[in-house]
C-alpha atoms as a PDB file:
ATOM      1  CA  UNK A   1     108.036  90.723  97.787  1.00  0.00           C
ATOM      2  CA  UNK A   2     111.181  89.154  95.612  1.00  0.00           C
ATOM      3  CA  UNK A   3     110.803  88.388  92.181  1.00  0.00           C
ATOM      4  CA  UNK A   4     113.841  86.162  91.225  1.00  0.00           C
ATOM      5  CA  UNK A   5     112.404  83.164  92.937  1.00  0.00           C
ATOM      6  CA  UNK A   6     115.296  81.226  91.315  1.00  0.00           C
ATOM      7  CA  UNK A   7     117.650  83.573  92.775  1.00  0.00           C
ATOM      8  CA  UNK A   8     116.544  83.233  96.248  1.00  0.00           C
ATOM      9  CA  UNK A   9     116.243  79.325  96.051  1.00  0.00           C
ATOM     10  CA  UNK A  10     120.045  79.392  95.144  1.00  0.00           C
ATOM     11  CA  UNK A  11     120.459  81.636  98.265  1.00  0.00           C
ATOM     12  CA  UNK A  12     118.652  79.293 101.051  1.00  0.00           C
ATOM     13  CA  UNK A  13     120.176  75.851  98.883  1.00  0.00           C
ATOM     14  CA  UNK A  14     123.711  77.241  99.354  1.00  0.00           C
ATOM     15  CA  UNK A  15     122.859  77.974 103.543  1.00  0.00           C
ATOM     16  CA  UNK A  16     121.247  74.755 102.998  1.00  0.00           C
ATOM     17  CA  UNK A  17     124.351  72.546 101.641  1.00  0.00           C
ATOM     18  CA  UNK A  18     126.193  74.573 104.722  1.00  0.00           C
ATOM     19  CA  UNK A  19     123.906  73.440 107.497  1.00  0.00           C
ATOM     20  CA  UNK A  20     124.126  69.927 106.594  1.00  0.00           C
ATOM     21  CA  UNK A  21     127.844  69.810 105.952  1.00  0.00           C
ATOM     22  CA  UNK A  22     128.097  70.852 109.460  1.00  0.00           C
ATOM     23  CA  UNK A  23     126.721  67.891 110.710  1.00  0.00           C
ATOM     24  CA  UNK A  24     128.722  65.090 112.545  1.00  0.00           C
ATOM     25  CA  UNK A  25     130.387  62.892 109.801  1.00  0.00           C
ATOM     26  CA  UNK A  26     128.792  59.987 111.148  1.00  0.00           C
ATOM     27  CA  UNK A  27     125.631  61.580 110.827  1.00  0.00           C
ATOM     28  CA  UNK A  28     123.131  59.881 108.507  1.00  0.00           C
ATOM     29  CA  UNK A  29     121.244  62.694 106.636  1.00  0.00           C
ATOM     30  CA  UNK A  30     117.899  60.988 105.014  1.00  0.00           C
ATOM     31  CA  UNK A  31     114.450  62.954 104.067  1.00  0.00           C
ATOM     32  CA  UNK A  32     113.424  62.690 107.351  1.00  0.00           C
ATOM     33  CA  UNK A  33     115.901  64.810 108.620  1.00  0.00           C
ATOM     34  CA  UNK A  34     116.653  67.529 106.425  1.00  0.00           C
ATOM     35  CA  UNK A  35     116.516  71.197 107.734  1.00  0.00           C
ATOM     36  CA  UNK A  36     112.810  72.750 107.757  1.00  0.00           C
ATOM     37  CA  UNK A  37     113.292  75.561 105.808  1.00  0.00           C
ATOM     38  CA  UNK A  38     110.770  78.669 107.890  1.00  0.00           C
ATOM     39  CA  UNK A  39     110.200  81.362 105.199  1.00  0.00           C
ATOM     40  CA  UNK A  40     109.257  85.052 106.875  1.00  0.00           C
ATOM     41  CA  UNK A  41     108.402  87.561 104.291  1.00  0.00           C
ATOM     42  CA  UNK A  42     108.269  91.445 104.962  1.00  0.00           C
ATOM     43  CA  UNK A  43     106.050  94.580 104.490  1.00  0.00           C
ATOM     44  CA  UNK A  44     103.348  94.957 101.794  1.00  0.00           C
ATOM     45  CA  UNK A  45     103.715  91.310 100.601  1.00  0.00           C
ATOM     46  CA  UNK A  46     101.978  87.548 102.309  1.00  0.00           C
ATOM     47  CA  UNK A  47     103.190  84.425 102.326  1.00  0.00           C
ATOM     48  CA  UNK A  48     102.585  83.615  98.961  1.00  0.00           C
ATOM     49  CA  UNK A  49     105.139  85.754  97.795  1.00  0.00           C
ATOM     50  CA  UNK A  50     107.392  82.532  98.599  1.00  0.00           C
ATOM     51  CA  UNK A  51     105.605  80.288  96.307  1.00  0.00           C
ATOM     52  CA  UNK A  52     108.403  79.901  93.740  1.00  0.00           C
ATOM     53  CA  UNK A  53     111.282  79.144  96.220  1.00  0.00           C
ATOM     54  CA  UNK A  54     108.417  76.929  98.307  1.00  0.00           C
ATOM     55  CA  UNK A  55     107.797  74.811  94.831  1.00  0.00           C
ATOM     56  CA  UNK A  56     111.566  74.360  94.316  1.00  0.00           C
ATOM     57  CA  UNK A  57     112.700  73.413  97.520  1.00  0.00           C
ATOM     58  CA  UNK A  58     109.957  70.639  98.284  1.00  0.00           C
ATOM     59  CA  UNK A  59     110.823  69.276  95.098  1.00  0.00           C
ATOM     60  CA  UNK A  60     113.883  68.518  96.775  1.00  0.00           C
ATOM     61  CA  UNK A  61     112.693  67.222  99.468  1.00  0.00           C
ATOM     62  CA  UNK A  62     112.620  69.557 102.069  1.00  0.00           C
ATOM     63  CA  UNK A  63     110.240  70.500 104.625  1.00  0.00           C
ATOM     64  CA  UNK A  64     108.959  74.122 104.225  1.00  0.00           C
ATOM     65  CA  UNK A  65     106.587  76.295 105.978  1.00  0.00           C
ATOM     66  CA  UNK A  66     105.863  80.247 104.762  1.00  0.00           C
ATOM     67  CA  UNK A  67     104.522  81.964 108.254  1.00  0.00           C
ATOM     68  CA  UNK A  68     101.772  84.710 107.936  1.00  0.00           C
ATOM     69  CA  UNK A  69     104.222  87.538 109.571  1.00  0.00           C
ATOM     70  CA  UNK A  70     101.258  90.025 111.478  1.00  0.00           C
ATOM     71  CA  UNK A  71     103.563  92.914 110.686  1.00  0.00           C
ATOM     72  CA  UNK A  72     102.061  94.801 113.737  1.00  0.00           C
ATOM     73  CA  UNK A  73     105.598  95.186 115.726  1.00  0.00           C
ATOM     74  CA  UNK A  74     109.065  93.911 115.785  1.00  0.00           C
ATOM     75  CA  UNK A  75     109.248  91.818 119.168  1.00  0.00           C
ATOM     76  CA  UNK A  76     105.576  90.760 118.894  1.00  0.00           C
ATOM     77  CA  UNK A  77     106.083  89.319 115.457  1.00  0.00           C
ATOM     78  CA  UNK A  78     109.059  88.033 116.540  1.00  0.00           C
ATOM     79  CA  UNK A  79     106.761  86.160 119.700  1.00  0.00           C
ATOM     80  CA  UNK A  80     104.975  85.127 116.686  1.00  0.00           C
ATOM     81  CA  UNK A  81     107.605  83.257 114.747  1.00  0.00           C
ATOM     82  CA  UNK A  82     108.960  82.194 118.041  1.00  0.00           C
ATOM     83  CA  UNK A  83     105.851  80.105 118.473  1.00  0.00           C
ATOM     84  CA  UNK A  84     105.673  78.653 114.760  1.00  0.00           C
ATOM     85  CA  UNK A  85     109.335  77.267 115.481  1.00  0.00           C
ATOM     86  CA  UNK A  86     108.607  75.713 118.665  1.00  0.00           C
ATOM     87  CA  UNK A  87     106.357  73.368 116.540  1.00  0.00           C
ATOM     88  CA  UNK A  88     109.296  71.966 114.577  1.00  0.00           C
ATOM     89  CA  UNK A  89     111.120  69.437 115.024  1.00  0.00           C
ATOM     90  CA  UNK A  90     115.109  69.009 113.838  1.00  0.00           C
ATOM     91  CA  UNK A  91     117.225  71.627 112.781  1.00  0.00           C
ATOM     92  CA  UNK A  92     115.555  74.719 110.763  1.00  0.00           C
ATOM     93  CA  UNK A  93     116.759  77.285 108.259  1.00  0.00           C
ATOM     94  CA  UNK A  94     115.363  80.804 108.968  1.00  0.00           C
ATOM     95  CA  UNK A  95     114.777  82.534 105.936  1.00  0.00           C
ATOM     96  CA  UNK A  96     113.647  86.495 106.135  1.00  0.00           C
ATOM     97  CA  UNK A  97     112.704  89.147 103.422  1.00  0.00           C
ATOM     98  CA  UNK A  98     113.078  92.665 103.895  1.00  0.00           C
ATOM     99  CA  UNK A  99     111.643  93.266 107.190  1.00  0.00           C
ATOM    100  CA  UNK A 100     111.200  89.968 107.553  1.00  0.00           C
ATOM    101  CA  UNK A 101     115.445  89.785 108.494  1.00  0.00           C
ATOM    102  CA  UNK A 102     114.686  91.936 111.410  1.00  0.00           C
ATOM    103  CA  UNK A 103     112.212  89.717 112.747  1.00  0.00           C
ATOM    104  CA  UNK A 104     114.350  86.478 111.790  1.00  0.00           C
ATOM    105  CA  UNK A 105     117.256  88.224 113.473  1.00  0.00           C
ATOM    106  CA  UNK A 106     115.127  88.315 116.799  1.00  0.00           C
ATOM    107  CA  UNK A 107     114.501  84.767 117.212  1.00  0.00           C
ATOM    108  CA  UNK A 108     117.196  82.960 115.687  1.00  0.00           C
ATOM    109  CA  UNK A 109     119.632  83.828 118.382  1.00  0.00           C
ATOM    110  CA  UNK A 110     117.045  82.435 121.179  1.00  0.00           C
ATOM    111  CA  UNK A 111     116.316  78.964 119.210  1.00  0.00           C
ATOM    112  CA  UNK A 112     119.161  76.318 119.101  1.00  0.00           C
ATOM    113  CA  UNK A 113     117.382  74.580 116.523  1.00  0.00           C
ATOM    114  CA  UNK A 114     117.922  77.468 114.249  1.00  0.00           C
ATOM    115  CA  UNK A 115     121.189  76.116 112.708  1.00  0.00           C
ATOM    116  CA  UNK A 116     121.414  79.039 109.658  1.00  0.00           C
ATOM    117  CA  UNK A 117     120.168  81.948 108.448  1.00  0.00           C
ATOM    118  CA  UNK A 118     119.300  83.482 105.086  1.00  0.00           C
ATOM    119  CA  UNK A 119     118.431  87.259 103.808  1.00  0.00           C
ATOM    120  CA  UNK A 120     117.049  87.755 100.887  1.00  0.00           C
ATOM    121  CA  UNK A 121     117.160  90.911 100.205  1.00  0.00           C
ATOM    122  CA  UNK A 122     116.490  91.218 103.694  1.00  0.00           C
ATOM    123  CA  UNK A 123     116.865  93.953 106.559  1.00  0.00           C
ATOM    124  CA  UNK A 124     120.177  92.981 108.857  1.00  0.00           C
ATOM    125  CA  UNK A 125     120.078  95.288 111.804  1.00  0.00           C
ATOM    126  CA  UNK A 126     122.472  95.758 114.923  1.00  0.00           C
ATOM    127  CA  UNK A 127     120.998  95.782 118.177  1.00  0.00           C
ATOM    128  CA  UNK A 128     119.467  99.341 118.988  1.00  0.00           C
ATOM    129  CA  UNK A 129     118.829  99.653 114.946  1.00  0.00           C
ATOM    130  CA  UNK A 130     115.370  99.862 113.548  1.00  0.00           C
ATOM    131  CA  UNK A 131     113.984  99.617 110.356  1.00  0.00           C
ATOM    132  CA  UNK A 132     113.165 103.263 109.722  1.00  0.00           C
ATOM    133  CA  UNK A 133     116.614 103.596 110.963  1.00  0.00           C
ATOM    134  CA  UNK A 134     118.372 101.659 107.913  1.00  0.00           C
ATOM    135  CA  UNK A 135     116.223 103.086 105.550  1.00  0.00           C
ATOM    136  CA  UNK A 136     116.733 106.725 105.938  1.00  0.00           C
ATOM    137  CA  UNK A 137     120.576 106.466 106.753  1.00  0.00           C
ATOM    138  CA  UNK A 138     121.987 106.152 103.312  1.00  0.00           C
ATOM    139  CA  UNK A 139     119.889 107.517 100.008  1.00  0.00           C
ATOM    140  CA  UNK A 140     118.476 105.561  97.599  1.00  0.00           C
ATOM    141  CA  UNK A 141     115.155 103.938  98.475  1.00  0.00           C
ATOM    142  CA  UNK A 142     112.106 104.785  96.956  1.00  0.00           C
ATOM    143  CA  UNK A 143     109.982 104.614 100.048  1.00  0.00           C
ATOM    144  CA  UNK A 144     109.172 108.457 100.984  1.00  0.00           C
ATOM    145  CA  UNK A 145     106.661 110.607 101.728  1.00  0.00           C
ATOM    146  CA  UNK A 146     106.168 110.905  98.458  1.00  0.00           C
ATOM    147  CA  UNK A 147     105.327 107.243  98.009  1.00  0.00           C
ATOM    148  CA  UNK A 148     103.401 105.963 100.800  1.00  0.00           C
ATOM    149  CA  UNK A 149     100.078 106.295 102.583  1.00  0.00           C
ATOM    150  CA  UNK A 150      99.303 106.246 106.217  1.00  0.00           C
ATOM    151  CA  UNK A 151      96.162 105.386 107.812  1.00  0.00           C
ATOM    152  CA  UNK A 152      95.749 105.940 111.557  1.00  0.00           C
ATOM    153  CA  UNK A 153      94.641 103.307 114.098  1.00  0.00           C
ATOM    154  CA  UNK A 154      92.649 103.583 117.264  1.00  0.00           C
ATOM    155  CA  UNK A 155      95.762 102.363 119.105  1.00  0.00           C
ATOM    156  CA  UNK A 156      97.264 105.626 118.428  1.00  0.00           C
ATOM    157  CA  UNK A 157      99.925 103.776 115.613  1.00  0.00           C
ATOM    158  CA  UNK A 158      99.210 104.180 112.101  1.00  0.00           C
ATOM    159  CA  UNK A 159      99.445 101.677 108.945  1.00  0.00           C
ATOM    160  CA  UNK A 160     101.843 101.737 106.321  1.00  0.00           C
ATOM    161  CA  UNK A 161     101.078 101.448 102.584  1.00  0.00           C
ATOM    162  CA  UNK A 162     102.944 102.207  99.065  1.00  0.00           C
ATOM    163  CA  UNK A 163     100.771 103.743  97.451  1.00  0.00           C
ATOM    164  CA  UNK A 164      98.682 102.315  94.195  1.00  0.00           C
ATOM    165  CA  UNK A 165     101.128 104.088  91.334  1.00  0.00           C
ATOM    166  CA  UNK A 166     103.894 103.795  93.151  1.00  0.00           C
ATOM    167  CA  UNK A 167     103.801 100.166  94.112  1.00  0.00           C
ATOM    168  CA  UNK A 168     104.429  98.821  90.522  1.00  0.00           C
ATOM    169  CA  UNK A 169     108.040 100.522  90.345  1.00  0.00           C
ATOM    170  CA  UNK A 170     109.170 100.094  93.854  1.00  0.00           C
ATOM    171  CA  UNK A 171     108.039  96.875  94.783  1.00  0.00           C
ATOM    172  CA  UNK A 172     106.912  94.797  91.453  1.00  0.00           C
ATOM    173  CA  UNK A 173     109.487  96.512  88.949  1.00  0.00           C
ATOM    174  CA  UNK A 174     110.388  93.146  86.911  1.00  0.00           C
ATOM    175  CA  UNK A 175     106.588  91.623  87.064  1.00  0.00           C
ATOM    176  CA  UNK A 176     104.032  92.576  84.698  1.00  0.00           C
ATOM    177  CA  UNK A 177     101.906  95.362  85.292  1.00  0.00           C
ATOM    178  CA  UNK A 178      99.009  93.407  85.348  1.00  0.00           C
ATOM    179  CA  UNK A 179     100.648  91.150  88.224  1.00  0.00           C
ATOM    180  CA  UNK A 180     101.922  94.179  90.131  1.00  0.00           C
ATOM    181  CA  UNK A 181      98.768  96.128  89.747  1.00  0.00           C
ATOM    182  CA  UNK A 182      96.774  92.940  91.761  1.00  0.00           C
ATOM    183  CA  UNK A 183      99.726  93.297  94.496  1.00  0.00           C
ATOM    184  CA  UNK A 184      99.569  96.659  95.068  1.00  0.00           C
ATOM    185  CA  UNK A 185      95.691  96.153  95.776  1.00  0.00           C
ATOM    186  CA  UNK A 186      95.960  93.161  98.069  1.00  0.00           C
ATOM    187  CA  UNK A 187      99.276  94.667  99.574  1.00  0.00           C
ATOM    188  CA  UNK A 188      99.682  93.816 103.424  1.00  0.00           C
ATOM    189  CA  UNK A 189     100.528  97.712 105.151  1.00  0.00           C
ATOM    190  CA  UNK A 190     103.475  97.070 108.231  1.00  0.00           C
ATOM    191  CA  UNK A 191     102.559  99.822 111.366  1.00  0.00           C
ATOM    192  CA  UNK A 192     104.848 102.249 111.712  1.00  0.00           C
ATOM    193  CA  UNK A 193     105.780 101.164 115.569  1.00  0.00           C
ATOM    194  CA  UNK A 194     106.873  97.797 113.862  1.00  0.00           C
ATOM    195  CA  UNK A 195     109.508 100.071 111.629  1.00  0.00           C
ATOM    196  CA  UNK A 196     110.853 101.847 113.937  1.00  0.00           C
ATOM    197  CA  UNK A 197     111.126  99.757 117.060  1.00  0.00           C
ATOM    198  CA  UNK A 198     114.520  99.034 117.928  1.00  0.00           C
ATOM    199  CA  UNK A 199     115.904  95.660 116.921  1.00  0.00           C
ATOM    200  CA  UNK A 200     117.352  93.051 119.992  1.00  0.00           C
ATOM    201  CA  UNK A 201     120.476  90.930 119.960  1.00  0.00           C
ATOM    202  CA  UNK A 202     121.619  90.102 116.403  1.00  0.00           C
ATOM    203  CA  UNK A 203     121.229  86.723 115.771  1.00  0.00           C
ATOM    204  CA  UNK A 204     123.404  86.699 112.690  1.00  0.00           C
ATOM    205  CA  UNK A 205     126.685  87.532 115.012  1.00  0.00           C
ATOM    206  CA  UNK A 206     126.245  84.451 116.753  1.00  0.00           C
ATOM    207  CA  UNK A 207     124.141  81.678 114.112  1.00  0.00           C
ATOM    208  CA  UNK A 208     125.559  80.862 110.282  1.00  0.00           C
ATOM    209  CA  UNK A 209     124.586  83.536 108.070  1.00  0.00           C
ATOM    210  CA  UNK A 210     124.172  84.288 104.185  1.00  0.00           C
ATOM    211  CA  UNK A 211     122.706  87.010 102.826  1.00  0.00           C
ATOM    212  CA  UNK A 212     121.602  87.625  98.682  1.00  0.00           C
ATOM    213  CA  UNK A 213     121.828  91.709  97.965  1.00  0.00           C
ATOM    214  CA  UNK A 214     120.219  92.720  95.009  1.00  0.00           C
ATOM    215  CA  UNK A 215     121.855  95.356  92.553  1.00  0.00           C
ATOM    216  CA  UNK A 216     118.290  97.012  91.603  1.00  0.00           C
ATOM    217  CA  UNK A 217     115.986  96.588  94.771  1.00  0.00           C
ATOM    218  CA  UNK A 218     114.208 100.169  94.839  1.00  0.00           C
ATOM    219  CA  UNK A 219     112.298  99.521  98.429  1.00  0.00           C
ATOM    220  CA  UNK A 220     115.174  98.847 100.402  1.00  0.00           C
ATOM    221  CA  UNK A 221     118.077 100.367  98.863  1.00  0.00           C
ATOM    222  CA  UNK A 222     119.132 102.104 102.052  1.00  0.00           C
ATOM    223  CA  UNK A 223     119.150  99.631 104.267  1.00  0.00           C
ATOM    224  CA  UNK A 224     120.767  97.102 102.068  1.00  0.00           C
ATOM    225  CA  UNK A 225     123.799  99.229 101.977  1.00  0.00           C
ATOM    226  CA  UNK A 226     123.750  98.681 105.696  1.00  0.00           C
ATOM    227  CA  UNK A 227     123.236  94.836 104.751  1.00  0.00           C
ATOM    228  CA  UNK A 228     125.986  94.487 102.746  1.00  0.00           C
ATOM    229  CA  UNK A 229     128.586  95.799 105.538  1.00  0.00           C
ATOM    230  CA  UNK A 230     127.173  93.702 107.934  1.00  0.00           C
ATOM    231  CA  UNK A 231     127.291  90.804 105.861  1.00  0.00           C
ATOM    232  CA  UNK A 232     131.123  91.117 105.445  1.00  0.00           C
ATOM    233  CA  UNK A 233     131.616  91.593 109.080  1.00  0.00           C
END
């Protein structure tokens, strides 16, 4: 869940100003066929999480959808978003948060419609890199032992939570307590298969890629260190 919604718009407008400067100079760009921006949020958050950048960027005219990411496993979300972009018509921005950049990063590459990619504070992995990978190679996150709460399936995985007095701090630090107390109760948990099941081709090697790295994130501190290398590859 990202808090700076105004921060993030500026992050998909700039991919978005790229993507249609790209376009043939006899192209005629009109409402019709501006990029649908696909929004993919991560762990312990929904799609409504998106609302400010959603508000914004249909104000301007773009077409905008926020999928419901299942969180249940890396390629089968990934099958998931697969399916919501087949519906769409003309070029798309795909738009990821958190873990939601690993599963953005597993379809983009397969989808020529996919003409640019954004992470928002978002996971960036390598092929053969999970996210349990990134987040335990370099210190710094807040997501431990400590902090989280597992509740076994009957499938034999196991769903993952922050807990209730941690959540506030790690994942709502700039909202009021009020507002992060209400997310940390309707929180959506992420399996642990889906964190660390190795990621596919990277899409962002191959598709037009920006990426906005927070100074102060405390859930993905770790792997945005990772991020920010990759993004200057």
């Amino acid at each position: 869940m990202f808090r700076r919604s105004n921060t993030a718009f500026a992050a998909v407008l700039v991919a978005l100003t790229g993507t249609l400067a790209a376009q043939p100079a006899n192209a005629t760009v009109t409402h019709g066929t501006k990029p649908t921006v696909v929004l993919v949020h991560g762990a312990y958050a929904d799609a409504s999480g998106w609302n400010g950048v959603i508000a914004r960027l249909r104000n301007d005219g773009y077409p905008v959808l926020a999928t419901a990411n299942p969180l249940r496993g890396l390629a089968s979300d990934a099958a998931h978003l697969e399916s919501l972009l087949a519906t769409v018509d003309g070029p798309i921005v795909l738009v990821g948060h958190s873990y939601g950049g690993a599963v953005a990063t597993n379809v983009a590459g397969d989808d020529p419609d996919v003409k640019a990619l954004v992470y928002v504070s978002a996971v960036i992995p390598d092929q053969g890199e999970s996210v349990f990978d990134l987040s335990t190679e370099c210190p710094g996150s807040q997501i431990g032992d400590s902090t989280i709460k597992t509740v076994p399936l009957t499938s034999g995985d196991a769903d993952v939570y922050i807990k209730t007095e941690n959540f506030p701090d790690i994942f709502a630090a700039d909202l009021p307590r009020s507002t992060s107390a209400l997310l940390a109760a309707t929180q959506r948990p992420i399996t642990y298969g889906a964190l660390t099941e190795p990621s596919g081709a990277p899409a962002w090697k191959t598709v037009p890629s920006w990426a906005l790295i927070p100074r102060e994130d405390r859930g993905t501190v770790a792997q945005l260190i990772k991020t920010a290398a990759h993004a200057t590859n």
